[in-house]
Protein backbone atom coordinates (compact mmCIF):
# COMPACT_ATOMS: atom_id res chain seq x y z
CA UNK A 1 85.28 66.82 119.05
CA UNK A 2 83.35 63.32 118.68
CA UNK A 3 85.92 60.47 118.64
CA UNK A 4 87.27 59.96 115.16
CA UNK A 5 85.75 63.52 113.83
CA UNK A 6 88.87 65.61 112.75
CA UNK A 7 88.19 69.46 110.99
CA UNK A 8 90.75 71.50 108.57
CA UNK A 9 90.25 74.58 106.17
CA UNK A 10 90.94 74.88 102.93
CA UNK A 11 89.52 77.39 99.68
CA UNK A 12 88.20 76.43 96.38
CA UNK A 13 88.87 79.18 92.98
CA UNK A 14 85.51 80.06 93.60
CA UNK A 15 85.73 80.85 97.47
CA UNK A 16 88.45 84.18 96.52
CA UNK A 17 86.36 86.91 95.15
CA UNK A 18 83.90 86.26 97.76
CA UNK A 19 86.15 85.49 100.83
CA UNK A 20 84.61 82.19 101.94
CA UNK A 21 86.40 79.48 103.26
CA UNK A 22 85.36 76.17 103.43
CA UNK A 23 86.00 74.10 106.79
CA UNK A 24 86.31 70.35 105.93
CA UNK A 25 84.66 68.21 108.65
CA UNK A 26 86.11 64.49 108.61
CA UNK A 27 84.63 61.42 109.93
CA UNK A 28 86.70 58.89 110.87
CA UNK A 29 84.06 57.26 113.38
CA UNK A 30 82.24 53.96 111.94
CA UNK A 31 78.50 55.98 112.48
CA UNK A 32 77.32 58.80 110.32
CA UNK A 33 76.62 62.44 112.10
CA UNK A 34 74.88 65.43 110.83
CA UNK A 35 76.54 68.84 111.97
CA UNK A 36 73.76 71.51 112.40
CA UNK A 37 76.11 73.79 112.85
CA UNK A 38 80.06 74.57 112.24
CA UNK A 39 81.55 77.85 113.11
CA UNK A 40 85.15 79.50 112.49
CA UNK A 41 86.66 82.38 114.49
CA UNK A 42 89.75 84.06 114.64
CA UNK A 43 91.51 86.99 116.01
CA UNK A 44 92.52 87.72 112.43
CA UNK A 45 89.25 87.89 110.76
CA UNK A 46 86.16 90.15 112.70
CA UNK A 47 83.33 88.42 114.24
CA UNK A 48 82.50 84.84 114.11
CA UNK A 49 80.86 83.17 111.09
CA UNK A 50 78.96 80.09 110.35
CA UNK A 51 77.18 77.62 108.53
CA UNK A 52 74.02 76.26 109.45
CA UNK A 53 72.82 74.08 107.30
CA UNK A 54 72.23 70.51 108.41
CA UNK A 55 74.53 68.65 106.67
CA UNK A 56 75.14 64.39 106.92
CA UNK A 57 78.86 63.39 107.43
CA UNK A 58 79.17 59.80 106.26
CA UNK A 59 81.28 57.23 108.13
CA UNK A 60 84.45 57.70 106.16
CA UNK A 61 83.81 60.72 104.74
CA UNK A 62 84.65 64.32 104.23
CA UNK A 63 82.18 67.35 104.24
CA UNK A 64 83.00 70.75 103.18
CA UNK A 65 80.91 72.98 104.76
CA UNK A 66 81.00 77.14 103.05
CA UNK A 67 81.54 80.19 105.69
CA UNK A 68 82.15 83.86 104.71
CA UNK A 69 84.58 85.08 106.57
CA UNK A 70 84.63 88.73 108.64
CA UNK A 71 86.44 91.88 107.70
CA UNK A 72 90.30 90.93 107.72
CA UNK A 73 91.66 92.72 111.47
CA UNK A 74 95.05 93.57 109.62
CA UNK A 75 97.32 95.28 113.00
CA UNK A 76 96.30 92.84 115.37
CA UNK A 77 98.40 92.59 118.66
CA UNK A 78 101.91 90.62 118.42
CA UNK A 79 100.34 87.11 119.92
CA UNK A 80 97.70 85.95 117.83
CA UNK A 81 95.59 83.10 119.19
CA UNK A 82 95.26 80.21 116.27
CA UNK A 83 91.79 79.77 114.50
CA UNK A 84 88.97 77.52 116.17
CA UNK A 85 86.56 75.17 114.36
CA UNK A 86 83.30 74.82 116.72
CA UNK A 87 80.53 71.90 115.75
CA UNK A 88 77.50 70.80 116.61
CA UNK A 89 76.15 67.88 115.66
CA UNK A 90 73.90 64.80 116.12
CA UNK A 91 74.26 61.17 116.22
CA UNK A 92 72.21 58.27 114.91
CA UNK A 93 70.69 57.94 118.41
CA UNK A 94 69.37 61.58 118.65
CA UNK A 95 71.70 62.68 120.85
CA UNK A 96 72.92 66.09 120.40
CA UNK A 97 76.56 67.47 121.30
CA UNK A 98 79.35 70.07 120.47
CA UNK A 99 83.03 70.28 119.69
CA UNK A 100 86.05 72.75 119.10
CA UNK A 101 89.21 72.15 117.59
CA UNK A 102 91.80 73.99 115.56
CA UNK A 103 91.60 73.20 112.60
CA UNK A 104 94.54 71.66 110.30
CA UNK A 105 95.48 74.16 107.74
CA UNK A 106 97.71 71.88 104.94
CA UNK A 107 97.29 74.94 102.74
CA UNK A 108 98.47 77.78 104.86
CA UNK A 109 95.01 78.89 103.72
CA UNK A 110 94.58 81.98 106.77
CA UNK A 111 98.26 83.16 106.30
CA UNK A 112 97.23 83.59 102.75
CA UNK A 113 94.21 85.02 102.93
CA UNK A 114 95.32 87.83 105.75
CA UNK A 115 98.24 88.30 103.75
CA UNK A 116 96.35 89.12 100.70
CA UNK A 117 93.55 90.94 102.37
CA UNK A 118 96.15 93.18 104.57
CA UNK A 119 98.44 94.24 100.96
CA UNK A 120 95.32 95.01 100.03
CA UNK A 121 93.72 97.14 102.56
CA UNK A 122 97.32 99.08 103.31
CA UNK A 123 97.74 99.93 99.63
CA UNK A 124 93.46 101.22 99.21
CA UNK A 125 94.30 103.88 102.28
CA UNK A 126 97.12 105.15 100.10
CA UNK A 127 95.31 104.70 96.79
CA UNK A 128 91.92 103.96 95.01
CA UNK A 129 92.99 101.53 92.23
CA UNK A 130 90.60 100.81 90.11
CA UNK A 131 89.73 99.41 86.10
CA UNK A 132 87.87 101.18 83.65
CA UNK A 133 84.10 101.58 83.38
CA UNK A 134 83.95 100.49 79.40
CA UNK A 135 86.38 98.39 76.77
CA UNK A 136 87.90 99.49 73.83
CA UNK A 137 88.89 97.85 70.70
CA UNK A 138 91.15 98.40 67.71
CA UNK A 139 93.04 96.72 65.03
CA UNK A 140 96.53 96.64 65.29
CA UNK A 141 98.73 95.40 62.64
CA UNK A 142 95.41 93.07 61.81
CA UNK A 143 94.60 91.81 65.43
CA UNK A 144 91.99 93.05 67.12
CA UNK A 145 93.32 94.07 70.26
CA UNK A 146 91.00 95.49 73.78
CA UNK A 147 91.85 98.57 75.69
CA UNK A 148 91.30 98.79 79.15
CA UNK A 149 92.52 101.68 82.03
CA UNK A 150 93.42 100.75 85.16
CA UNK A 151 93.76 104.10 87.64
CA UNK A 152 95.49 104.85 90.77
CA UNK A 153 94.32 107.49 92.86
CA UNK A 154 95.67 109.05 95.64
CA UNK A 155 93.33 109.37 99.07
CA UNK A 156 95.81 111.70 100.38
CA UNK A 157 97.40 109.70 103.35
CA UNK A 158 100.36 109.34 104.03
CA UNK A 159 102.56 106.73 102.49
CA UNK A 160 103.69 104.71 98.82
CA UNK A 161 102.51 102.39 96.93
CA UNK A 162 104.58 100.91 94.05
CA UNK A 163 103.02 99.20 91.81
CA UNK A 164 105.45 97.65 89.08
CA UNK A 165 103.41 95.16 86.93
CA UNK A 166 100.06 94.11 86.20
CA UNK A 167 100.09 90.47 85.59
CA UNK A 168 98.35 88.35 83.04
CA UNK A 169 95.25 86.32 83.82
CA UNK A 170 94.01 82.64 82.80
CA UNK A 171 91.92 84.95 80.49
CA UNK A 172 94.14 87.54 79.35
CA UNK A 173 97.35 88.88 78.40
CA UNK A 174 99.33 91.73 77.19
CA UNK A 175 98.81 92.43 73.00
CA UNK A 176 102.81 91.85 72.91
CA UNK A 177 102.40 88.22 74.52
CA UNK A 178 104.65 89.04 77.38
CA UNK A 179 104.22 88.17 80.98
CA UNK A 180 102.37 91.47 82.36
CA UNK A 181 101.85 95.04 81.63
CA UNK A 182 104.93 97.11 82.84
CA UNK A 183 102.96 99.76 84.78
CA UNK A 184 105.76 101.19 86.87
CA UNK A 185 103.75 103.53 88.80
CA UNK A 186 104.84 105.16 92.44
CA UNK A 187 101.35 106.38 94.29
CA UNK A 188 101.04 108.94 96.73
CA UNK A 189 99.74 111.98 97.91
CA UNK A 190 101.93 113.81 96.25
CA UNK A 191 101.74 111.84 92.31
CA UNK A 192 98.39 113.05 91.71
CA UNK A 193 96.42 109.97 89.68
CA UNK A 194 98.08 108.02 88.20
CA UNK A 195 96.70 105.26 84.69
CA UNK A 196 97.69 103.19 82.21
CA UNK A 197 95.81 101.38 79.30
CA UNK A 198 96.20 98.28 79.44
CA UNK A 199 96.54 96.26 75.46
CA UNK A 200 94.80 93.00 76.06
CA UNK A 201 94.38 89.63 74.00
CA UNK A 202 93.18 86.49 74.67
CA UNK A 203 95.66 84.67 76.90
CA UNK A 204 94.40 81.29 74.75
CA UNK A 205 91.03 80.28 72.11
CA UNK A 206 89.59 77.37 73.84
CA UNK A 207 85.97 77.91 74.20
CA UNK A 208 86.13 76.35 78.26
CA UNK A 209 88.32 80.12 78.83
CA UNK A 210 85.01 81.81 79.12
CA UNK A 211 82.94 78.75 79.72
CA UNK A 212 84.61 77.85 83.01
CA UNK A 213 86.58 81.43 84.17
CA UNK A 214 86.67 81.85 87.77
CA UNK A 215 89.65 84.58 87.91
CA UNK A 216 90.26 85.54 84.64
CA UNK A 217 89.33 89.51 85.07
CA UNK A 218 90.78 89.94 88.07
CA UNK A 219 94.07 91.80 87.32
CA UNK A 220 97.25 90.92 89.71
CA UNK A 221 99.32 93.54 90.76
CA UNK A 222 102.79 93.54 92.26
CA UNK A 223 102.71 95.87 94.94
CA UNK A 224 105.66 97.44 97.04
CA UNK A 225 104.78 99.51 100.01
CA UNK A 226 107.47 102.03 101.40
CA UNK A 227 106.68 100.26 105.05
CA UNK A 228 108.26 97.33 103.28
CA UNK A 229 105.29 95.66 102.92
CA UNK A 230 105.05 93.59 99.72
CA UNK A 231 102.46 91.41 97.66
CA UNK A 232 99.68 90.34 95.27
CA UNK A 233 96.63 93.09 95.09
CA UNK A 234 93.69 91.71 92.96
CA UNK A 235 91.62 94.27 91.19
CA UNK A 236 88.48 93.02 89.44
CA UNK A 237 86.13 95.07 86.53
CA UNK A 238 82.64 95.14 86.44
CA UNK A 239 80.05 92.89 85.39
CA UNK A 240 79.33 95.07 82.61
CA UNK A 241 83.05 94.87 81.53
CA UNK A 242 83.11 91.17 82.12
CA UNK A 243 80.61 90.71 79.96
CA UNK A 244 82.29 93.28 77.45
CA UNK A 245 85.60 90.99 77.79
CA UNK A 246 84.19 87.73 77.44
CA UNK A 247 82.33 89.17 74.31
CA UNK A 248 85.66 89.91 72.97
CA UNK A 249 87.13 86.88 73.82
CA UNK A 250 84.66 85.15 71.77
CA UNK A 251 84.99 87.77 68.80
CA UNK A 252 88.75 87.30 68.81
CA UNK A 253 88.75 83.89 68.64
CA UNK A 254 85.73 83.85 65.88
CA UNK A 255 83.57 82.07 68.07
């Protein structure tokens, strides 16, 4: 790397859905650069990718720079080399050079993001979970409460996946205001489907809930695998029943 030019990784709310990461190029060196390039590859994630946009790097400042990372490689063999930032970039004279580095990662940002993408590729080969297609509503005891299936279903493969709660959201949360949805289900080839509605309200009324949601309808589930495996799997709806959710939202709370 050029002397004084450090590089770390780090995400933002909005880099999960997506899978980006952003790589955070520091300069330390009294002159400006502009990286044309910045590249991050690791055994854990297939292929290399990059950003290529050229991008100024102030004396004393920080730049994060947006890559979308490969397919997660979720068996890889026991010694794992670490992640490598690559740069290249180009100095106030013209001159052009390169640099590689492994990045700082304060965060634990790549354990977290394997971890997440392997719970979640080991529990879709035993089952398809999945939310509903459309919201319901209906009043109960004079609240107007949304309805919502979530569905497990079995691909056939060997294996089980327990799935004890669904967790609330920033957005929403259970019609009986407590921490999740019991769901309690045990998936496998052998349980047939497996669904449960899910009673929603709004986890809070303050218009910036819908305004400035990020994760709010994505649906955290705590998920036990028989291999011993255990963790957080994210399922998301559809824009149509986004849009159907932040509707109610805003009917609920008589926006």
């Amino acid at each position: 790397m050029p002397d004084g030019v450090t590089v770390s990784v780090k995400q933002y709310r909005l880099d999960y859905a997506p899978r980006a990461l952003q790589v955070s190029v520091r300069n330390e060196s009294p002159e400006p650069i502009v990286v044309t390039r910045a590249s991050f590859d690791s055994p854990l994630f297939d292929g290399t990718t990059a950003w290529t946009r050229r991008t100024e790097v102030p004396a004393g400042a920080t730049r994060d720079l947006r890559v979308m990372l490969g397919a997660p490689v979720c068996d890889p063999p026991d010694a794992v080399a670490p992640p490598v930032v690559g740069i290249e970039f180009e100095t106030p004279d013209g001159a052009a050079g390169s640099g590689s580095a492994e990045p700082a990662d304060p965060f634990d940002t790549v354990a977290k993001v394997t971890a997440g993408d392997c719970i979640a590729e080991h529990t879709a080969r035993i089952a398809d979970i999945t939310a509903g297609d459309a919201l319901r509503t209906e009043q109960r005891a004079g609240e107007l409460v949304a309805l919502l299936d979530l569905t497990a279903r079995p691909t056939g493969a060997q294996g089980v996946a327990r799935v004890a709660t669904a967790a609330r959201t920033t957005l929403l949360g259970p019609a009986d205001r407590s921490t999740g949805w019991d769901l309690g289900w045990a998936a496998s080839a052998a349980s047939g489907p497996l669904s449960t509605s899910l009673a929603i309200v709004p986890s809070n009324c303050n218009p910036h809930i819908v305004a400035e949601d990020k994760r709010g309808t994505f649906f955290p589930l705590d998920v036990a695998l028989d291999d011993g495996e255990t963790g957080t799997v994210f399922v998301g709806v559809s824009d149509a029943v986004r849009e159907q959710l932040y509707a109610y939202v805003g009917e609920y709370c008589g926006w």
